[in-house]
N, C-alpha and C. Protein backbone atom coordinates (compact mmCIF):
# COMPACT_ATOMS: atom_id res chain seq x y z
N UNK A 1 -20.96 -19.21 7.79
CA UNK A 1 -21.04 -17.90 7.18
C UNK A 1 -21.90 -17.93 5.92
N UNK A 2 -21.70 -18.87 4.73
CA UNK A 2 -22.55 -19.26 3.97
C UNK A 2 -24.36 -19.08 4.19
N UNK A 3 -24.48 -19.75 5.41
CA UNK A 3 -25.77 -19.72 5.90
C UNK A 3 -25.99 -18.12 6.21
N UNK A 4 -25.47 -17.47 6.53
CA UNK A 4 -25.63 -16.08 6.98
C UNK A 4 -25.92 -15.25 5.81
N UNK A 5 -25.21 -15.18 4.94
CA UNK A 5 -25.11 -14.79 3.44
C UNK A 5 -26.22 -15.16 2.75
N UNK A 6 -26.72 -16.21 3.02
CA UNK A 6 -27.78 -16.85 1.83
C UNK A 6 -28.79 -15.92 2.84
N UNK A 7 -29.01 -16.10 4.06
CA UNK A 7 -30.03 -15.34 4.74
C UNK A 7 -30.37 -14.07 4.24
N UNK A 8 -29.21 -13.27 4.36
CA UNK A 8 -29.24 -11.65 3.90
C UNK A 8 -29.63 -11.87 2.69
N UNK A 9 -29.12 -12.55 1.49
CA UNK A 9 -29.55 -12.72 0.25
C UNK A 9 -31.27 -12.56 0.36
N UNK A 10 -31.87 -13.15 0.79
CA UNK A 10 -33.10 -13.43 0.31
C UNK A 10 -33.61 -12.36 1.22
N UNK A 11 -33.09 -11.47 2.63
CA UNK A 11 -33.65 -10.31 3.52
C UNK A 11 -33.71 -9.64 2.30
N UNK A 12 -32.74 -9.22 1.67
CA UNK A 12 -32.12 -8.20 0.86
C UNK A 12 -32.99 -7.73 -0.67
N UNK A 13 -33.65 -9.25 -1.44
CA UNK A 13 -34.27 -9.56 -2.09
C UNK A 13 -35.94 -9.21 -1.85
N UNK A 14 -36.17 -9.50 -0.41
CA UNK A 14 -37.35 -8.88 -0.29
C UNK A 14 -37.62 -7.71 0.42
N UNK A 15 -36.49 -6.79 0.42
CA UNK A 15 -36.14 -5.50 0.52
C UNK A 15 -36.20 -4.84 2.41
N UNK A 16 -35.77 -5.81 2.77
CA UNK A 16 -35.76 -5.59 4.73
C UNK A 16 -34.82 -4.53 4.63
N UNK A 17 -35.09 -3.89 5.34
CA UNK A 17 -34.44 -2.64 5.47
C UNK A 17 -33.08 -2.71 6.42
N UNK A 18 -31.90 -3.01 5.62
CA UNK A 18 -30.62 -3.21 6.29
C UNK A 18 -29.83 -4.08 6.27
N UNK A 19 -30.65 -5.23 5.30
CA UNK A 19 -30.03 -6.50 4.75
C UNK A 19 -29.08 -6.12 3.74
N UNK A 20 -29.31 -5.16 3.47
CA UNK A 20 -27.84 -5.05 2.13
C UNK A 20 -26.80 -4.65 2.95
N UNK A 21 -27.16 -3.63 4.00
CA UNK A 21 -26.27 -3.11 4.99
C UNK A 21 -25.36 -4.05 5.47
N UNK A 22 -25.65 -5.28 6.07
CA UNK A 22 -25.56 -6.47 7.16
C UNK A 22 -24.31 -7.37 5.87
N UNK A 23 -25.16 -7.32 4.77
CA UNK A 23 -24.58 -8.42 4.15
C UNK A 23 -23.16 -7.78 3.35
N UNK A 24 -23.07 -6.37 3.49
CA UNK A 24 -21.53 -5.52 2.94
C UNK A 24 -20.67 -5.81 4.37
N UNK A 25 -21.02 -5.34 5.21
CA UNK A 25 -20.38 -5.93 6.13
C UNK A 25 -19.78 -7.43 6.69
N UNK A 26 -20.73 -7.89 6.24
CA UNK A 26 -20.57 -9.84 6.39
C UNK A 26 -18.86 -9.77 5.41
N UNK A 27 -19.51 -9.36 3.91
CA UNK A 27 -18.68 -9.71 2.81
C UNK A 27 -17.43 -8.23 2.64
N UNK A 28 -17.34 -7.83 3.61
CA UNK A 28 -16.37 -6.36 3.52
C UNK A 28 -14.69 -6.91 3.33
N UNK A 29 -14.46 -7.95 3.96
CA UNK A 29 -12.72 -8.18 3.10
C UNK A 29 -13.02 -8.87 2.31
N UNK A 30 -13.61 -9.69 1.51
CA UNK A 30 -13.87 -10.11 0.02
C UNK A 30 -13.94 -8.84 -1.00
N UNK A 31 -14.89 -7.67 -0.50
CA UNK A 31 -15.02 -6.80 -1.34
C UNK A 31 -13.94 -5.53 -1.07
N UNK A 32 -13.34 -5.99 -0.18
CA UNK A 32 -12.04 -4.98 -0.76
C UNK A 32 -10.98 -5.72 -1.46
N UNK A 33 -10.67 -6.92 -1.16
CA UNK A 33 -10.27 -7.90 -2.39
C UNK A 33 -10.38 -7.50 -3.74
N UNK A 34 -11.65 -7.23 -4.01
CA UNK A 34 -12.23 -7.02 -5.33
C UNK A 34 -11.51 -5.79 -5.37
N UNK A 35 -11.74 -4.45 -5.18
CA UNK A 35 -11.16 -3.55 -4.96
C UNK A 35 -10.22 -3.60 -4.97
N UNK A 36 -9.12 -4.00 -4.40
CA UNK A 36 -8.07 -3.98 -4.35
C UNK A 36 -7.30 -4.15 -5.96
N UNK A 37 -7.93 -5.37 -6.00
CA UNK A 37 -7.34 -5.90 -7.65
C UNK A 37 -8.08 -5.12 -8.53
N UNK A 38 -9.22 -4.17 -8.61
CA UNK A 38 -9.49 -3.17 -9.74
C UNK A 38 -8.64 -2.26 -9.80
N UNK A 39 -8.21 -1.62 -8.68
CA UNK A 39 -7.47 -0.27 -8.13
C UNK A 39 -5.54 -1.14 -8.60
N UNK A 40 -5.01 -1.97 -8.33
CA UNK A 40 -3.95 -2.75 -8.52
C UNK A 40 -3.36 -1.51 -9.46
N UNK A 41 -2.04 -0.87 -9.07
CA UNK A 41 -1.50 -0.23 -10.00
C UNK A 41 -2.63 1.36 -10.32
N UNK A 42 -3.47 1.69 -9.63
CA UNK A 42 -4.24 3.31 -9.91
C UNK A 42 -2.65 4.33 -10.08
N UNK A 43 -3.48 4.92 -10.58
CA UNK A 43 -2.26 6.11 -10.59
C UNK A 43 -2.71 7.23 -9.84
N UNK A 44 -1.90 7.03 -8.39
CA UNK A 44 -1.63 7.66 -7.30
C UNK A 44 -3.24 8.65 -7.62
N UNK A 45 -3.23 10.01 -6.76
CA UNK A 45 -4.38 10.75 -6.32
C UNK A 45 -5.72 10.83 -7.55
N UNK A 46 -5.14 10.17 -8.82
CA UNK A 46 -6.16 9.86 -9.99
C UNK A 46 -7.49 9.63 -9.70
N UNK A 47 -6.98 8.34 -8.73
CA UNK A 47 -8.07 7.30 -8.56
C UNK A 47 -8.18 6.87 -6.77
N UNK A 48 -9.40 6.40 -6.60
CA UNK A 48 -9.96 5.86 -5.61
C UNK A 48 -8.76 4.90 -4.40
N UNK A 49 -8.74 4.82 -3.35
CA UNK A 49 -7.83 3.92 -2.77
C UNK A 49 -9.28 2.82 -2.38
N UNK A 50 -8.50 1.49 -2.32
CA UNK A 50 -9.85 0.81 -1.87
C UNK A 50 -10.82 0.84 -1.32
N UNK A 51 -10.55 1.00 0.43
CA UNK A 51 -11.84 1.83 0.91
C UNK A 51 -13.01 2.73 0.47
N UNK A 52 -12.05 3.32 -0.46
CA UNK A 52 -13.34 4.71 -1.20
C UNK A 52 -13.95 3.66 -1.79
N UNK A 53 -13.28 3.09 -2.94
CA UNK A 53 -14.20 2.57 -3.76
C UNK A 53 -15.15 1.44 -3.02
N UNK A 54 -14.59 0.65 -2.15
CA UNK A 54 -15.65 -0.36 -1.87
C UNK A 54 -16.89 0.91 -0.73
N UNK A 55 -16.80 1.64 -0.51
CA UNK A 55 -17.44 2.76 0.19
C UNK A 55 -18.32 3.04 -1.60
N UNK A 56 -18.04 3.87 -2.17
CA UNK A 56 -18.48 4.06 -3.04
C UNK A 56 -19.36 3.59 -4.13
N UNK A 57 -18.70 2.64 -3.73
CA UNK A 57 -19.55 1.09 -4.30
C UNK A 57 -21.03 0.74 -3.83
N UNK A 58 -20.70 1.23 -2.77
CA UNK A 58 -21.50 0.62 -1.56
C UNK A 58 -22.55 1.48 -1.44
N UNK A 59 -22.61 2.87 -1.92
CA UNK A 59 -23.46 3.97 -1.94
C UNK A 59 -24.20 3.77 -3.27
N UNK A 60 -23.43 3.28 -3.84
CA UNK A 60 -24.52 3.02 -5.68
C UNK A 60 -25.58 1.87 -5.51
N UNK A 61 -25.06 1.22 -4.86
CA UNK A 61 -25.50 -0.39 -4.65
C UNK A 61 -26.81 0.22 -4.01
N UNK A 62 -26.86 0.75 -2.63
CA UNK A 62 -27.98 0.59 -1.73
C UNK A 62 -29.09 2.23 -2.13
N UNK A 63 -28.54 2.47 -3.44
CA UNK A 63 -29.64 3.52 -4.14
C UNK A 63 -30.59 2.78 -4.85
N UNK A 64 -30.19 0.80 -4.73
CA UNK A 64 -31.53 1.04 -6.13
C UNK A 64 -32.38 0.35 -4.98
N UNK A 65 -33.41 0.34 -5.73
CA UNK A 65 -34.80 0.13 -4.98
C UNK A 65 -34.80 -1.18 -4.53
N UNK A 66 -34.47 -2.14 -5.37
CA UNK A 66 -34.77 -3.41 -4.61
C UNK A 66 -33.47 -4.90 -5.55
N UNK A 67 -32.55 -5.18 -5.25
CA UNK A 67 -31.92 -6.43 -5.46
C UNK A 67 -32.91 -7.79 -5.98
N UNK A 68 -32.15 -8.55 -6.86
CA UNK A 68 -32.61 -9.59 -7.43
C UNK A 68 -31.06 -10.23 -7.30
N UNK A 69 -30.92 -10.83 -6.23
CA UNK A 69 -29.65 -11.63 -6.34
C UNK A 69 -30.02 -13.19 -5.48
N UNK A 70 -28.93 -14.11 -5.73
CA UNK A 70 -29.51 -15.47 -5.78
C UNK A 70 -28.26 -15.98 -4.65
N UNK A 71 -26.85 -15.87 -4.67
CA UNK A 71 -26.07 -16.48 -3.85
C UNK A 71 -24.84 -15.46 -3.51
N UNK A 72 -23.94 -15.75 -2.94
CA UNK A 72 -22.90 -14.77 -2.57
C UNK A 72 -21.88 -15.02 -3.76
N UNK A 73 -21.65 -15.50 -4.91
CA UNK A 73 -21.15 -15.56 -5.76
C UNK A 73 -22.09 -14.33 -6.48
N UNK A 74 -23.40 -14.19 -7.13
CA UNK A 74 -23.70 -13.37 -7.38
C UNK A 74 -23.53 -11.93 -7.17
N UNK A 75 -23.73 -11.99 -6.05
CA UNK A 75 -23.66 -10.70 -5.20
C UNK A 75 -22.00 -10.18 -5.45
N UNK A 76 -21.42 -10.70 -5.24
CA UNK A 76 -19.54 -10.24 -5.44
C UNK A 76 -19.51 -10.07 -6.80
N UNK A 77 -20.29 -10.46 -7.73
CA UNK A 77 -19.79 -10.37 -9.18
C UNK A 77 -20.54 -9.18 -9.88
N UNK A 78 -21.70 -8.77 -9.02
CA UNK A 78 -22.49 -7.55 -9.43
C UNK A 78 -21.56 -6.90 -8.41
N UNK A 79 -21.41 -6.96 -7.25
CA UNK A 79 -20.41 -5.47 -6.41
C UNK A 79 -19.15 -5.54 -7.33
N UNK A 80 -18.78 -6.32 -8.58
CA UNK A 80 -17.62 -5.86 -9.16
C UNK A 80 -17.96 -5.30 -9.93
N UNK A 81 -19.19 -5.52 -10.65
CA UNK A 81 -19.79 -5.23 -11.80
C UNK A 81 -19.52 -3.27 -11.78
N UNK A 82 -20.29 -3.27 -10.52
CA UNK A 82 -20.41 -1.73 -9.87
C UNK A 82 -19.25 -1.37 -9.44
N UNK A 83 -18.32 -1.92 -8.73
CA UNK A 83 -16.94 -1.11 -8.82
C UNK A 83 -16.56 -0.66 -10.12
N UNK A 84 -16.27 -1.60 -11.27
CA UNK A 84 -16.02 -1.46 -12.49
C UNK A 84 -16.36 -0.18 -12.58
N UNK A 85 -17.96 0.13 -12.60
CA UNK A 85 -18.51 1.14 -13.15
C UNK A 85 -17.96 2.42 -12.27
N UNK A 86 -17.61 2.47 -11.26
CA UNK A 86 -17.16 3.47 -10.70
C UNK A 86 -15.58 3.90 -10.89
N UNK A 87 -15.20 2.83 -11.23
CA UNK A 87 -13.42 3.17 -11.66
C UNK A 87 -13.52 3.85 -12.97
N UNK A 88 -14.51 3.13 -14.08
CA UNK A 88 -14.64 3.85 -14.96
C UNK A 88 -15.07 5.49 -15.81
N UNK A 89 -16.05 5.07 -14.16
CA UNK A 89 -16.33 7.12 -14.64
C UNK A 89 -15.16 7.80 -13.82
N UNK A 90 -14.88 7.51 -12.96
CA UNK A 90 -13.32 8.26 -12.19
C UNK A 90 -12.40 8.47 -13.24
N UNK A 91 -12.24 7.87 -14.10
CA UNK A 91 -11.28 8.14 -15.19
C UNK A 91 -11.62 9.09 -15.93
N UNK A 92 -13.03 8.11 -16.33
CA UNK A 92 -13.40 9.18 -17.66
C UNK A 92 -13.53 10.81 -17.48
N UNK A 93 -13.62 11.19 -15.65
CA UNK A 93 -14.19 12.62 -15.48
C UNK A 93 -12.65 13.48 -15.27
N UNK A 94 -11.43 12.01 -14.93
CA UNK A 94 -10.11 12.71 -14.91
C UNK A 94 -9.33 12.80 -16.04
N UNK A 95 -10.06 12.17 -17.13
CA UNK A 95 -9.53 12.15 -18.78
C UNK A 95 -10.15 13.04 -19.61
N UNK A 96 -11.47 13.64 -19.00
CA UNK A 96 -11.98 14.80 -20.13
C UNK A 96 -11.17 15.30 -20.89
N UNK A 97 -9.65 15.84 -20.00
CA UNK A 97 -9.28 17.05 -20.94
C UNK A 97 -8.29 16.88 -21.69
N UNK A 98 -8.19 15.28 -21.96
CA UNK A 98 -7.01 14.85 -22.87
C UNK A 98 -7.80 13.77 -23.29
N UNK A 99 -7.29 12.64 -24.71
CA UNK A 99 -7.59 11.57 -24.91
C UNK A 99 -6.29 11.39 -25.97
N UNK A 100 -6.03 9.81 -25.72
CA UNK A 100 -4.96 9.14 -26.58
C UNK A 100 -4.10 8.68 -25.52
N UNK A 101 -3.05 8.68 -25.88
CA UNK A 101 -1.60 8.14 -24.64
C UNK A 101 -1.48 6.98 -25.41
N UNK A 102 -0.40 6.28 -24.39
CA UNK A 102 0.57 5.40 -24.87
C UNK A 102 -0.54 4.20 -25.26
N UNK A 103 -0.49 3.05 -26.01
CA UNK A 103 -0.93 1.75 -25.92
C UNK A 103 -0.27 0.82 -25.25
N UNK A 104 -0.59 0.13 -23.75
CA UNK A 104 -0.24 -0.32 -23.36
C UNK A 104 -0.70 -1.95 -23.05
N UNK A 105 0.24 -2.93 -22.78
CA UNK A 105 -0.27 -4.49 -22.64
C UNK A 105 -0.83 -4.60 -21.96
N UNK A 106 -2.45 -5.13 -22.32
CA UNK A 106 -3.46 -5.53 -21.28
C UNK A 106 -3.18 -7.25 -20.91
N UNK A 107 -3.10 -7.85 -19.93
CA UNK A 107 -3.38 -9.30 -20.11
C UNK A 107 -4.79 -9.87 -19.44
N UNK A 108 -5.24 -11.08 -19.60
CA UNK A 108 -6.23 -11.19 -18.78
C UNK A 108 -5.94 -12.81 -18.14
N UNK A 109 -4.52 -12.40 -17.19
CA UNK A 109 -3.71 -13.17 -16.31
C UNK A 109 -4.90 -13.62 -15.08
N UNK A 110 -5.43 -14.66 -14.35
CA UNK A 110 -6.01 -14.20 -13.56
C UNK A 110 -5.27 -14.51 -12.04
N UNK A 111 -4.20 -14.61 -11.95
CA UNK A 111 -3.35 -13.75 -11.37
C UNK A 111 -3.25 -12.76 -10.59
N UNK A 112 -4.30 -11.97 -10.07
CA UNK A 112 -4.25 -10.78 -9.70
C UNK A 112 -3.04 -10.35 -9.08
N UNK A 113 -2.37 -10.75 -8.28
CA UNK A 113 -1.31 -10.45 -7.43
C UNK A 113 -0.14 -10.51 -8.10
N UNK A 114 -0.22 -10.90 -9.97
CA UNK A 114 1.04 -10.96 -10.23
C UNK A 114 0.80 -9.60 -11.77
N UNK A 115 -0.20 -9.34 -11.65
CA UNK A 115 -0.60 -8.46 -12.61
C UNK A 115 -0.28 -6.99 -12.74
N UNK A 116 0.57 -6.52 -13.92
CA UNK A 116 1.29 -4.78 -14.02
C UNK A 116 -0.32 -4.07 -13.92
N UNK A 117 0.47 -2.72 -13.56
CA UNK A 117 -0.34 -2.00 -12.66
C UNK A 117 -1.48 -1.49 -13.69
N UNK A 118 -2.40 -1.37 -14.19
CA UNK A 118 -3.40 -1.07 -14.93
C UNK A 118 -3.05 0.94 -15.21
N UNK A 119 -3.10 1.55 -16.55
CA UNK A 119 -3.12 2.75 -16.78
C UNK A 119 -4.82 3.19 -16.99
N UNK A 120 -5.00 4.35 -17.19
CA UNK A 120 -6.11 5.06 -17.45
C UNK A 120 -6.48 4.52 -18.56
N UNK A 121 -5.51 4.38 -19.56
CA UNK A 121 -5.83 4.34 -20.56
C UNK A 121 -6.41 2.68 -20.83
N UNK A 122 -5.86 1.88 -20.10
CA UNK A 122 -5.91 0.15 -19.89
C UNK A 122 -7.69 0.52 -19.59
N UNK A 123 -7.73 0.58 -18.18
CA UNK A 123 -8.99 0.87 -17.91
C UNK A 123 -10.26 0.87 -18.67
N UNK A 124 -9.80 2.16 -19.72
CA UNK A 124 -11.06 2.83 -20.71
C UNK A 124 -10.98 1.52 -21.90
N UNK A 125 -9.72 1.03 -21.89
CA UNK A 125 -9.79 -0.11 -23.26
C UNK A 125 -10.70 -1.38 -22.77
N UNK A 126 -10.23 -1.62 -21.63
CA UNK A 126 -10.80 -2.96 -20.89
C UNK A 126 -12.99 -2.67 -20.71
N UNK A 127 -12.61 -1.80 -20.30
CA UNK A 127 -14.39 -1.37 -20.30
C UNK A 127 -14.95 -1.33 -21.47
N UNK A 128 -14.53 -0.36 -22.54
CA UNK A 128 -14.93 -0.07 -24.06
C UNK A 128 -14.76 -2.23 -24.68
N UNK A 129 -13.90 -2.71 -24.33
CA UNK A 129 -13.96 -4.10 -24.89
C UNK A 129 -15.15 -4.99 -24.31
N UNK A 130 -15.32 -4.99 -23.22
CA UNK A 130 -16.37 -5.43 -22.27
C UNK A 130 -17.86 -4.97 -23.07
N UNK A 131 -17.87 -3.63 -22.85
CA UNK A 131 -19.17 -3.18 -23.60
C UNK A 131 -19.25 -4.25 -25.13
N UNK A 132 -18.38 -4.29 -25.70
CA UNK A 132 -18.55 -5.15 -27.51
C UNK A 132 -18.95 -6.05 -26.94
N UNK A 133 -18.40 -6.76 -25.83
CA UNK A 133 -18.55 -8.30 -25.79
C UNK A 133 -19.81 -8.41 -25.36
N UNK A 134 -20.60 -7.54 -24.11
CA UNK A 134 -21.95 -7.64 -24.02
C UNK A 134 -22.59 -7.23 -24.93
N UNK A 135 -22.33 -6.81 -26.27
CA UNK A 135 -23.51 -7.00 -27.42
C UNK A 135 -23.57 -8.29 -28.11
N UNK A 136 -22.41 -8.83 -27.60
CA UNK A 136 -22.47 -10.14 -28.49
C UNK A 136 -23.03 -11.10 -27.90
N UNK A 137 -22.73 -11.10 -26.56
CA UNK A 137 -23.07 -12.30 -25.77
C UNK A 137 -23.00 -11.60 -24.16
N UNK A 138 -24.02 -11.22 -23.25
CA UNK A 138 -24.16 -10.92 -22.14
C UNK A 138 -23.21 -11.96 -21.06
N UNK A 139 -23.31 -13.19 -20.88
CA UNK A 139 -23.13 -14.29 -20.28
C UNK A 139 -21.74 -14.24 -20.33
N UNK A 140 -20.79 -13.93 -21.60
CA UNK A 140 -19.45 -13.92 -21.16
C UNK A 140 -18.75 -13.00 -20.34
N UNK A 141 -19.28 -11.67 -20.86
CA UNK A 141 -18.79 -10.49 -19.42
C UNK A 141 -19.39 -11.25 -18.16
N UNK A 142 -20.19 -11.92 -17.84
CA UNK A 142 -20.76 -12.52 -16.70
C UNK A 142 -19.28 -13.15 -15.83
N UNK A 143 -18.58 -13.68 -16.95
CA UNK A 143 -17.58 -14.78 -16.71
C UNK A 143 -16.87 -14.58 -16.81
N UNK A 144 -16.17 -13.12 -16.96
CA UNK A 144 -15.06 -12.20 -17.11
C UNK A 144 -15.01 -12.04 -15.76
N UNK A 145 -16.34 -11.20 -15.01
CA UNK A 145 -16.33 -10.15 -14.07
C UNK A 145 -15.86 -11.33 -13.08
N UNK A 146 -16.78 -12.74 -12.97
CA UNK A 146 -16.57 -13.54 -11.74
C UNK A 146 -15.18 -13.85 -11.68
N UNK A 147 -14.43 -13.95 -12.82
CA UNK A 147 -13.36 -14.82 -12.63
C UNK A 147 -12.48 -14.20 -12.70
N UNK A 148 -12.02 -12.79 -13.91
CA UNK A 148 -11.26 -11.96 -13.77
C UNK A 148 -11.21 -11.23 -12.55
N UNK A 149 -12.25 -10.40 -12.28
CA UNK A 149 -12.33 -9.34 -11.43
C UNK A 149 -12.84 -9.84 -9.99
N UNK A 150 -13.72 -10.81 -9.44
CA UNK A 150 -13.55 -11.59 -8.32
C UNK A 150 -12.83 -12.90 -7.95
N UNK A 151 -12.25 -13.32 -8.89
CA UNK A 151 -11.60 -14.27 -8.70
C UNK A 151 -12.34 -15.87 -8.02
N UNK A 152 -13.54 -15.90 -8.39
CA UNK A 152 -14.37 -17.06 -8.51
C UNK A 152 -13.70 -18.22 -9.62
N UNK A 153 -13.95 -19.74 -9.10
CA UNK A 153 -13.52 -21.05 -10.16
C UNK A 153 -14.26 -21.42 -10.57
N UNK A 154 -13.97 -21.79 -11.66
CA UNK A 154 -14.46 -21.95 -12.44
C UNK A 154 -16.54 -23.10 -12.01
N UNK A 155 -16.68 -23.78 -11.09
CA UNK A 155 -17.55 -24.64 -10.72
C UNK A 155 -18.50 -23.66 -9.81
N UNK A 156 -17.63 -22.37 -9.34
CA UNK A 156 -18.28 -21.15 -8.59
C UNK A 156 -18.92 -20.17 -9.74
N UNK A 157 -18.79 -20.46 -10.75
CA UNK A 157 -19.14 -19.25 -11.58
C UNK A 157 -20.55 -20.01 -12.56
N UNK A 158 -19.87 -21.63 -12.79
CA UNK A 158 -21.16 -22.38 -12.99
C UNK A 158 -22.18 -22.20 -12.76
N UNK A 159 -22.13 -22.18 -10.94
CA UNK A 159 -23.55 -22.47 -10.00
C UNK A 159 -24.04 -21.06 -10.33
N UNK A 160 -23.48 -20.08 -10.32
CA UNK A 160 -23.84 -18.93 -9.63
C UNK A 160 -24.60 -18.47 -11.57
N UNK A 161 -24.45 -18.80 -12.72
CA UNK A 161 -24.56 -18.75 -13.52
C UNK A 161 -25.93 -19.80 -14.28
N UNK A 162 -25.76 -21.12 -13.49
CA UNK A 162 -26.39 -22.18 -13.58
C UNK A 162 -26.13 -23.20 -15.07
N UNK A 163 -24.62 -23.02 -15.31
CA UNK A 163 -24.78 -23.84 -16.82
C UNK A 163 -23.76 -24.51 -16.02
N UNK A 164 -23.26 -25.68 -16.77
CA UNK A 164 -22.18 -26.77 -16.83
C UNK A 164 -20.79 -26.22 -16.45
N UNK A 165 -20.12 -26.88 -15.54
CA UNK A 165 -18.74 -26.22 -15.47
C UNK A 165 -18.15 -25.85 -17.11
N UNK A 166 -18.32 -27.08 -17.94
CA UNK A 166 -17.38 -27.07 -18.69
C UNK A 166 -18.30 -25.68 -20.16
N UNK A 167 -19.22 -25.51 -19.87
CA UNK A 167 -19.68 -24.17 -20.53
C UNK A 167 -19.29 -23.32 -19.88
N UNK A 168 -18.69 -22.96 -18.96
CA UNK A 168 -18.20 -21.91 -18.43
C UNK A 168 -16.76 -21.59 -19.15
N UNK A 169 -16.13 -22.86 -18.90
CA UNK A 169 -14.73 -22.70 -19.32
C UNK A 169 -14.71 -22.43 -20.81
N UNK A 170 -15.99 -22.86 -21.90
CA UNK A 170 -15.60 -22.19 -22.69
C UNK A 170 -15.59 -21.12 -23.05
N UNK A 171 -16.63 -20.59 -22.50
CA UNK A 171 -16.87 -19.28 -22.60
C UNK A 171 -15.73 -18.31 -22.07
N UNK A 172 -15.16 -18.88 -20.98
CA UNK A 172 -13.59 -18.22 -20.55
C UNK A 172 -13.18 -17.93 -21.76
N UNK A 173 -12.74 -19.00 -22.34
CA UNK A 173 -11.66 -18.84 -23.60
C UNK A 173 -12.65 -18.20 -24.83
N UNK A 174 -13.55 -17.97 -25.04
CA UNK A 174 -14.37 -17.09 -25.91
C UNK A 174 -13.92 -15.60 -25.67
N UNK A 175 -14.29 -15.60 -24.65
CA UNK A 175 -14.23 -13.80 -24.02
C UNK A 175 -12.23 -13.94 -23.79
N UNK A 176 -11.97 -14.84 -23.39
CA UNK A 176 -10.32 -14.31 -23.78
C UNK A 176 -10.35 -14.21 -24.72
N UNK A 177 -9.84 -14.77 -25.81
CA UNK A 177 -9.74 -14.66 -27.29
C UNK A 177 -9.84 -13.04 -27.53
N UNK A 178 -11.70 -12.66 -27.54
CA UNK A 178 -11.99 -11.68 -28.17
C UNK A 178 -11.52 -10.52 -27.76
N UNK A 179 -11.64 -10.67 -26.24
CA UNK A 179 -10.57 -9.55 -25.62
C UNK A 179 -9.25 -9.17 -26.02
N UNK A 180 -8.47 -9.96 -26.14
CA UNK A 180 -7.31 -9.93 -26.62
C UNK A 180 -7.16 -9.62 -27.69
N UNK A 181 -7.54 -9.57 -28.82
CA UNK A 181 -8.13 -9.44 -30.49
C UNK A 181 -8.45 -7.94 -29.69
N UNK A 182 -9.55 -7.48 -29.28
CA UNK A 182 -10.03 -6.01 -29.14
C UNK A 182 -9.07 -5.47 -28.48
N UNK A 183 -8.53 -5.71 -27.96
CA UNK A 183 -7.40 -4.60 -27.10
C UNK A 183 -6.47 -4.90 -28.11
N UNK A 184 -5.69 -5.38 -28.88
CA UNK A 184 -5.10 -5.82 -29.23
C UNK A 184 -5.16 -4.76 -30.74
N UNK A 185 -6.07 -4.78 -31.15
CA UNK A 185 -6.70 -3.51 -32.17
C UNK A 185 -6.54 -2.27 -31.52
N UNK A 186 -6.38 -2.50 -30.46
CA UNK A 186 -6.64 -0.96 -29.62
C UNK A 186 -7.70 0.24 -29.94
C-alpha cells in the first residue's frame, strides 16, 4: 500500500488529473480517523459528523491548483491541517452571535480515544493557541498536527519532517509546554 501512496504522491504532485482523487480513497479510513478524533465530543447538529468533514475536507483540498507533498505522513498531516481549518470556521460561523462561555480543560493527551469531548469554545482556544505558536516557530504546529491530531510517532513525524527523532521530541515538549501556558491564560 505504501508503494501505492508514494505513487499517487508524486501523480498528485505533478498534477494528473485524479491522483488526489485515487489517493483520498486509498487513505479514506485513516482520514476519517483523523476526523473522527477532531469531531470527538462535537456538540451534536453544531458541527460536522465525520463523513462531512472528511467530504469537506476533501473539497478544499482538490480546489488548489497543484500539491507539493512528499510521503503519506505528509499528506495526513496537511488533510488535518485542513480539517482543523474547517472545524474552525464551523464554529466560528455558529459562534457569531455570542462570544465567552465557560473555560474549560484543554489537555494535549495523545490519547485520542481517552480524550473529554472538545467544546466550541476548546476548539477556538486550541486554534487561536496554534496560530501564537506558528509565529514563533512554524515546525512545532508541524508536530502538534502529526502527532496530536493524526496520531503519527514520533520517528514518523521525523522522516516526514526530516530532522532527528530526538528533535522532534523536543519540540513535542516545546509546543506542549506553551500550549498549556496559552490555554491555560485562556
Amino acid at each position: 500500500m505504501s508503494g501505492d501512496v508514494t505513487a499517487l504522491i508524486r501523480s498528485a504532485n505533478q498534477g494528473a488529473e485524479g491522483a488526489v482523487d485515487r489517493l483520498y480513497e486509498l487513505l479514506y479510513a485513516e482520514l476519517r480517523q483523523i476526523a473522527h478524533a477532531k469531531l470527538r465530543g462535537g456538540q451534536g447538529p453544531t458541527l460536522l459528523d465525520t463523513t462531512s468533514l472528511v467530504h469537506e475536507s476533501y473539497l478544499r483540498l482538490v480546489k488548489l491548483q497543484q500539491l507539493r507533498l512528499e510521503d503519506r505522513s505528509h499528506f495526513l498531516a496537511y488533510a488535518a491541517r485542513v480539517m482543523r481549518s474547517v472545524v474552525v470556521d464551523l464554529v466560528r460561523e455558529s459562534r457569531a452571535e455570542r462570544r465567552g462561555g465557560d473555560q474549560l480543560m484543554v489537555t494535549f493527551d495523545t490519547q485520542a480515544a481517552d480524550a473529554q469531548p472538545a467544546s466550541s469554545d476548546e476548539v477556538l482556544q486550541v486554534h487561536e493557541a496554534l496560530q501564537e505558536l506558528a509565529a514563533i516557530d512554524e515546525r512545532l504546529v508541524r508536530v502538534v498536527e502529526m502527532r496530536y491530531f493524526v496520531g503519527l510517532e514520533m520517528d514518523e513525524i521525523a522522516q516526514a519532517l526530516g530532522v532527528a527523532k530526538r528533535t522532534v521530541e523536543r519540540d513535542w515538549e516545546k509546543a506542549r509546554s506553551f500550549l498549556y501556558a496559552s490555554l491555560k491564560r485562556g
